[in-house]
Protein backbone atom coordinates (compact mmCIF):
# COMPACT_ATOMS: atom_id res chain seq x y z
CA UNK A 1 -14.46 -12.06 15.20
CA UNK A 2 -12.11 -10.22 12.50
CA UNK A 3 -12.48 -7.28 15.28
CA UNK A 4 -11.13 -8.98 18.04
CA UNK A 5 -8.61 -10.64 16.29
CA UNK A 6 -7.62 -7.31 14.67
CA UNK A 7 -7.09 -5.86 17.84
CA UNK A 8 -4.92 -8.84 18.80
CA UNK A 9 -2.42 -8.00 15.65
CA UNK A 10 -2.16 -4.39 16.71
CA UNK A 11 -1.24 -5.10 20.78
CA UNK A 12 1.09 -7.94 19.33
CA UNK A 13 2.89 -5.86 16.91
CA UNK A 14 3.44 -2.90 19.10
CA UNK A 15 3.97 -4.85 21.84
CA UNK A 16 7.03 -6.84 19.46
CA UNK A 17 8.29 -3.32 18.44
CA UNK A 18 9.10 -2.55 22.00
CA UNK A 19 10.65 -6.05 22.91
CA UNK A 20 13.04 -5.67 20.25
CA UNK A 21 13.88 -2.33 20.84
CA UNK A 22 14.46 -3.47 24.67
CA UNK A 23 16.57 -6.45 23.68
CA UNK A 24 18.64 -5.06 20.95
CA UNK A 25 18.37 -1.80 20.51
CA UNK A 26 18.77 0.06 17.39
CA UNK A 27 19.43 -3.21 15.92
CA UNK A 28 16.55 -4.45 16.97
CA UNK A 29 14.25 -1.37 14.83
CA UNK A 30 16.49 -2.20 11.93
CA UNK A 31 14.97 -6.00 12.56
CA UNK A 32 11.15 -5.00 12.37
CA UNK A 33 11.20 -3.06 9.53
CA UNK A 34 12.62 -5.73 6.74
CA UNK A 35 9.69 -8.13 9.00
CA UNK A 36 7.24 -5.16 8.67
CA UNK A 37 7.23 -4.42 4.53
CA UNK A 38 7.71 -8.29 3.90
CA UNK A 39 4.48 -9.61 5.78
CA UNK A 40 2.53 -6.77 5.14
CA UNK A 41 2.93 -7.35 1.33
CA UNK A 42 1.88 -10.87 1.65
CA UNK A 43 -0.75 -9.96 4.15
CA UNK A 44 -2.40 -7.48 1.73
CA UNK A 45 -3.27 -10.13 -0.89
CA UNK A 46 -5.68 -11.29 1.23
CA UNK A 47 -9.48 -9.21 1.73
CA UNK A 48 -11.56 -9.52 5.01
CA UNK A 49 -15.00 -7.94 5.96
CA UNK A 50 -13.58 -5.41 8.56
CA UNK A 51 -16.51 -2.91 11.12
CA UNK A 52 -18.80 -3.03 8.00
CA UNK A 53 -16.43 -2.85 4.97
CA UNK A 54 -14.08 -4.54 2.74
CA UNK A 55 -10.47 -3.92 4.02
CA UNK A 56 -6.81 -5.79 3.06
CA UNK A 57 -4.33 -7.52 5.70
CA UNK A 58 -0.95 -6.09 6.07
CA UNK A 59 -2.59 -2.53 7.42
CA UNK A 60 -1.36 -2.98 10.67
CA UNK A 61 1.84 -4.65 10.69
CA UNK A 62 2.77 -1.88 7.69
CA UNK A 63 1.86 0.69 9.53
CA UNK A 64 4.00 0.06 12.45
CA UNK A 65 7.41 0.58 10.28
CA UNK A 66 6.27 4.37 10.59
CA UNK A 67 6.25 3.79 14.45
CA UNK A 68 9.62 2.68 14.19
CA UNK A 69 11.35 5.56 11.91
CA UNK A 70 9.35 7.73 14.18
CA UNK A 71 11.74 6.38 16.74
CA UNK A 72 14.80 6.36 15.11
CA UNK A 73 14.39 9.97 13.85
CA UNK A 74 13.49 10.88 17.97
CA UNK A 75 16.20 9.20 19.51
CA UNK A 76 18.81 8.34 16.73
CA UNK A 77 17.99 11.42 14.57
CA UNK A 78 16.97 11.72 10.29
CA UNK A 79 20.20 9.73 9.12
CA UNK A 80 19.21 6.43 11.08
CA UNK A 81 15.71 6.52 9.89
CA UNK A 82 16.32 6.83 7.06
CA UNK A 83 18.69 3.96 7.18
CA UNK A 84 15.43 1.57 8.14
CA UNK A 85 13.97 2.95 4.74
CA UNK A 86 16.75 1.92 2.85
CA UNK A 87 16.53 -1.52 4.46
CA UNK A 88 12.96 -1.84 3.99
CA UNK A 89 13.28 -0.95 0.06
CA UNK A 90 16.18 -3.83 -0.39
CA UNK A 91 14.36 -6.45 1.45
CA UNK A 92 10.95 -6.02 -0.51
CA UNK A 93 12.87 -6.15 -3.56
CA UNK A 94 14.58 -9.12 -2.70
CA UNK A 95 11.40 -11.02 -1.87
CA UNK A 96 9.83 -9.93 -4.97
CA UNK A 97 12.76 -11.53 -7.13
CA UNK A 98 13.46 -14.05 -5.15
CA UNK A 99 10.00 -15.83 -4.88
CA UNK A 100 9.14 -14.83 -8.56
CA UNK A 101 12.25 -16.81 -9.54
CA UNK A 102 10.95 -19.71 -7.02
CA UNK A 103 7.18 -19.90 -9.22
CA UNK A 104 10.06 -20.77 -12.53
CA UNK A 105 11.13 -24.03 -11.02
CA UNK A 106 8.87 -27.29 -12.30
CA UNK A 107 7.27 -28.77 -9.21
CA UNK A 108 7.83 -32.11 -8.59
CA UNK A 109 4.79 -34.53 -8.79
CA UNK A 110 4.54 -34.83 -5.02
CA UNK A 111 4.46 -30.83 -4.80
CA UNK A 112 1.35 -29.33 -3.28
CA UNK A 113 2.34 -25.45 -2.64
CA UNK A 114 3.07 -24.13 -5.96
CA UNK A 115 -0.04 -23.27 -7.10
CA UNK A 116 -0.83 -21.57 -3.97
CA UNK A 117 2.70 -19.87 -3.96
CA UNK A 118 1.80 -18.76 -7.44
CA UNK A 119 -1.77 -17.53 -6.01
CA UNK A 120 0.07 -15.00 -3.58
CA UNK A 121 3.35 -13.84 -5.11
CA UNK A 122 2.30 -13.78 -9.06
CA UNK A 123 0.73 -10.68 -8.48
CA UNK A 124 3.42 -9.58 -5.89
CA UNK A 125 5.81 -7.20 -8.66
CA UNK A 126 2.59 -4.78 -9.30
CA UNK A 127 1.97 -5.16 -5.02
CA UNK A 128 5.75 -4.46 -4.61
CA UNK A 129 5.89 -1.37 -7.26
CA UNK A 130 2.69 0.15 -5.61
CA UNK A 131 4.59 -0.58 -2.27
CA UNK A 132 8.13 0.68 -3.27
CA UNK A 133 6.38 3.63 -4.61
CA UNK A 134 4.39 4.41 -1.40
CA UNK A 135 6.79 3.38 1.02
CA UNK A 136 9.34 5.36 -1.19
CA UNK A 137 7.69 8.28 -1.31
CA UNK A 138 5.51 8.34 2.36
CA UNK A 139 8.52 7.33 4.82
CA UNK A 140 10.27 10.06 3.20
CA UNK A 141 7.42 12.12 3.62
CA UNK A 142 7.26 10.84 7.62
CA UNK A 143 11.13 11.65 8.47
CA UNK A 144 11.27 15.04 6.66
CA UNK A 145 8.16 15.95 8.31
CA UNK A 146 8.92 14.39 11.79
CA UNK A 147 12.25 16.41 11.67
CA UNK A 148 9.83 20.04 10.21
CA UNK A 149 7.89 19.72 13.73
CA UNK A 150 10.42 18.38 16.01
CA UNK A 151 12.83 22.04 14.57
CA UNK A 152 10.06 23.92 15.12
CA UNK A 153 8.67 23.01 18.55
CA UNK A 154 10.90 21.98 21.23
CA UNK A 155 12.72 18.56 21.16
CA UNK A 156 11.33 17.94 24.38
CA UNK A 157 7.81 19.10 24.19
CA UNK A 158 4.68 18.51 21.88
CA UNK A 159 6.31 14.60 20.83
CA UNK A 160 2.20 13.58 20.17
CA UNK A 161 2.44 16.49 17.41
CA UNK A 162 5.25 15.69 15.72
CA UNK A 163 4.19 11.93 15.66
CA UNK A 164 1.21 11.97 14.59
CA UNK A 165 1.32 15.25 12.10
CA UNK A 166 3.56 13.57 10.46
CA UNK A 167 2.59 9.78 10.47
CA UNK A 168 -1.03 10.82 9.25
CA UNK A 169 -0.55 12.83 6.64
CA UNK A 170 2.43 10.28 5.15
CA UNK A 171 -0.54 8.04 5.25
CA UNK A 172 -3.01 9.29 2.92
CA UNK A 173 -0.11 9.56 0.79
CA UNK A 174 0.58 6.10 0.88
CA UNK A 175 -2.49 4.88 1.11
CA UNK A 176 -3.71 6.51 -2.18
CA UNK A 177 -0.81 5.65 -4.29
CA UNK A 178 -0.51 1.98 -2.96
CA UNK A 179 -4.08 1.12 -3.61
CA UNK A 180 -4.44 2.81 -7.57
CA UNK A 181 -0.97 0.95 -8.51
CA UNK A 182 -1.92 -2.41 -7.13
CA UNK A 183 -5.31 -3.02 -6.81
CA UNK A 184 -6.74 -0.54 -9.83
CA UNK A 185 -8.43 -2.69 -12.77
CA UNK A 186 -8.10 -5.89 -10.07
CA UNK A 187 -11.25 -5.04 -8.01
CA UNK A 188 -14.35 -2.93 -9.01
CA UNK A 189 -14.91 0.58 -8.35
CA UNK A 190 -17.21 0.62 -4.74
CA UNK A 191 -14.50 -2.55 -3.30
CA UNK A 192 -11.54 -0.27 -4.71
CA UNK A 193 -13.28 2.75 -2.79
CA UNK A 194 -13.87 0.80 0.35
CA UNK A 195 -10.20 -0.40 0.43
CA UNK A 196 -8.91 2.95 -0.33
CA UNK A 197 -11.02 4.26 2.42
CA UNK A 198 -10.50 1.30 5.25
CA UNK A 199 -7.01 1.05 4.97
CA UNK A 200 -6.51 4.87 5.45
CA UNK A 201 -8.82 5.13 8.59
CA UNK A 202 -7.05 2.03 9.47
CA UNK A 203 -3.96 3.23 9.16
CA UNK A 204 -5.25 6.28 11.15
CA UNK A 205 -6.20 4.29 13.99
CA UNK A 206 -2.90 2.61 14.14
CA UNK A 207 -0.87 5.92 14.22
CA UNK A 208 -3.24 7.30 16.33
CA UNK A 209 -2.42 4.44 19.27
CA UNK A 210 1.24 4.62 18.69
CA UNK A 211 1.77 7.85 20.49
CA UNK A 212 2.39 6.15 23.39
CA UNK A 213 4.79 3.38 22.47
CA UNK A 214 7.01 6.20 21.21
CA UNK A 215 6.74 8.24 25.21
CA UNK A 216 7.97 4.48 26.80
CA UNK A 217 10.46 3.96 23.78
CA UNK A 218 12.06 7.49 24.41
CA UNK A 219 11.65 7.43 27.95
CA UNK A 220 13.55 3.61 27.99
CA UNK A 221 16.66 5.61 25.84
CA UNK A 222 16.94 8.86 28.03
CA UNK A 223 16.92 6.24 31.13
CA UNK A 224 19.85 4.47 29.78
CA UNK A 225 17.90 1.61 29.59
CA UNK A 226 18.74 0.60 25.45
CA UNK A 227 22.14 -1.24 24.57
């Protein structure tokens, strides 16, 4: 069942990518990424039994904000892309404030959510600083390495390459430094190692199936087909 509905979240969330790219264009990128980092940090908090192992939510929907620099730095170029990143990093930083400061306020007797709010965003500021520091430090990873492949092949040849040499590699990186800042000391060692390991192959897979979202997101720009 977590299969099938795993699949589900990856055709929706590349097939939401597109639609807002369609609809609003560059605007539209700018849109998902703020979306992307926010539910994928709330998504993570929660552990399902995923093709034999122990994985976190959020793998999917995260991983598509490297879909969508990967299209900014194609058709919009390195300055635009990282743009998104800068977005991404103000948004998850708001949230993290924001709801923190919300957990300070005494409930009313007839509340029923803040002890589940407190559930999911108390540990959100060491989620956010393993995210900030992953997302910091992978998407810049992504566009710099994006931009290495797309100099030294052809602009208009090999886009597979430069998509997914880049987006794989950024990754591990993240991968590795989200899970030892956020989940180290809050799961034992074999669930740490399975969740290290799942969300990187997941990851994998989602970068992987990309590739062609980016061919119909280029070839809807050089059509004219973008506002």
């Amino acid at each position: 069942m977590n299969e099938l509905l795993w699949a589900l979240m990856l055709i929706l969330n590349f097939a939401a990518i597109l639609l807002s790219y369609r609809l609003w264009g560059k605007t539209g990128l700018y849109v998902w990424v703020p979306l992307a980092v926010m539910i994928a940090n709330i998504q993570v908090t929660k552990t399902i039994h995923l093709f034999g192992l122990t994985a976190t939510l959020g793998n999917i929907v995260y991983a598509t904000s490297f879909l969508v620099t990967d299209i900014l730095s194609e058709n919009y170029g390195k300055r635009d892309a990282s743009r998104a990143v800068g977005i991404g990093f103000f948004s998850l930083i708001m949230m993290t404030i924001l709801m923190n400061l919300a957990l300070y306020f005494v409930p009313d007797k007839s509340d029923f959510a803040q002890k589940s709010l407190s559930t999911i965003f108390s540990i959100m500021p060491r989620i956010a600083l393993g995210s900030l520091a992953a997302y910091g430090v992978s998407q810049t990873h992504d566009i710099w390495a994006y931009e290495f492949w797309k100099r030294k092949f052809s602009a208009n040849k090999y886009l597979w390459m430069r998509n997914n040499f880049s987006t794989m590699v950024s990754q591990l990186l993240d991968t590795v430094i989200f899970t030892f800042i956020a989940f180290w000391g809050v799961f034992p060692w074999g669930v740490l190692v399975q969740i290290l390991i799942t969300t990187y192959l997941l990851k994998w897979i989602v970068a992987l199936l990309d590739t062609p979202f980016l061919y119909i997101a280029k070839r809807w720009k050089m059509k004219g087909l973008i506002v």
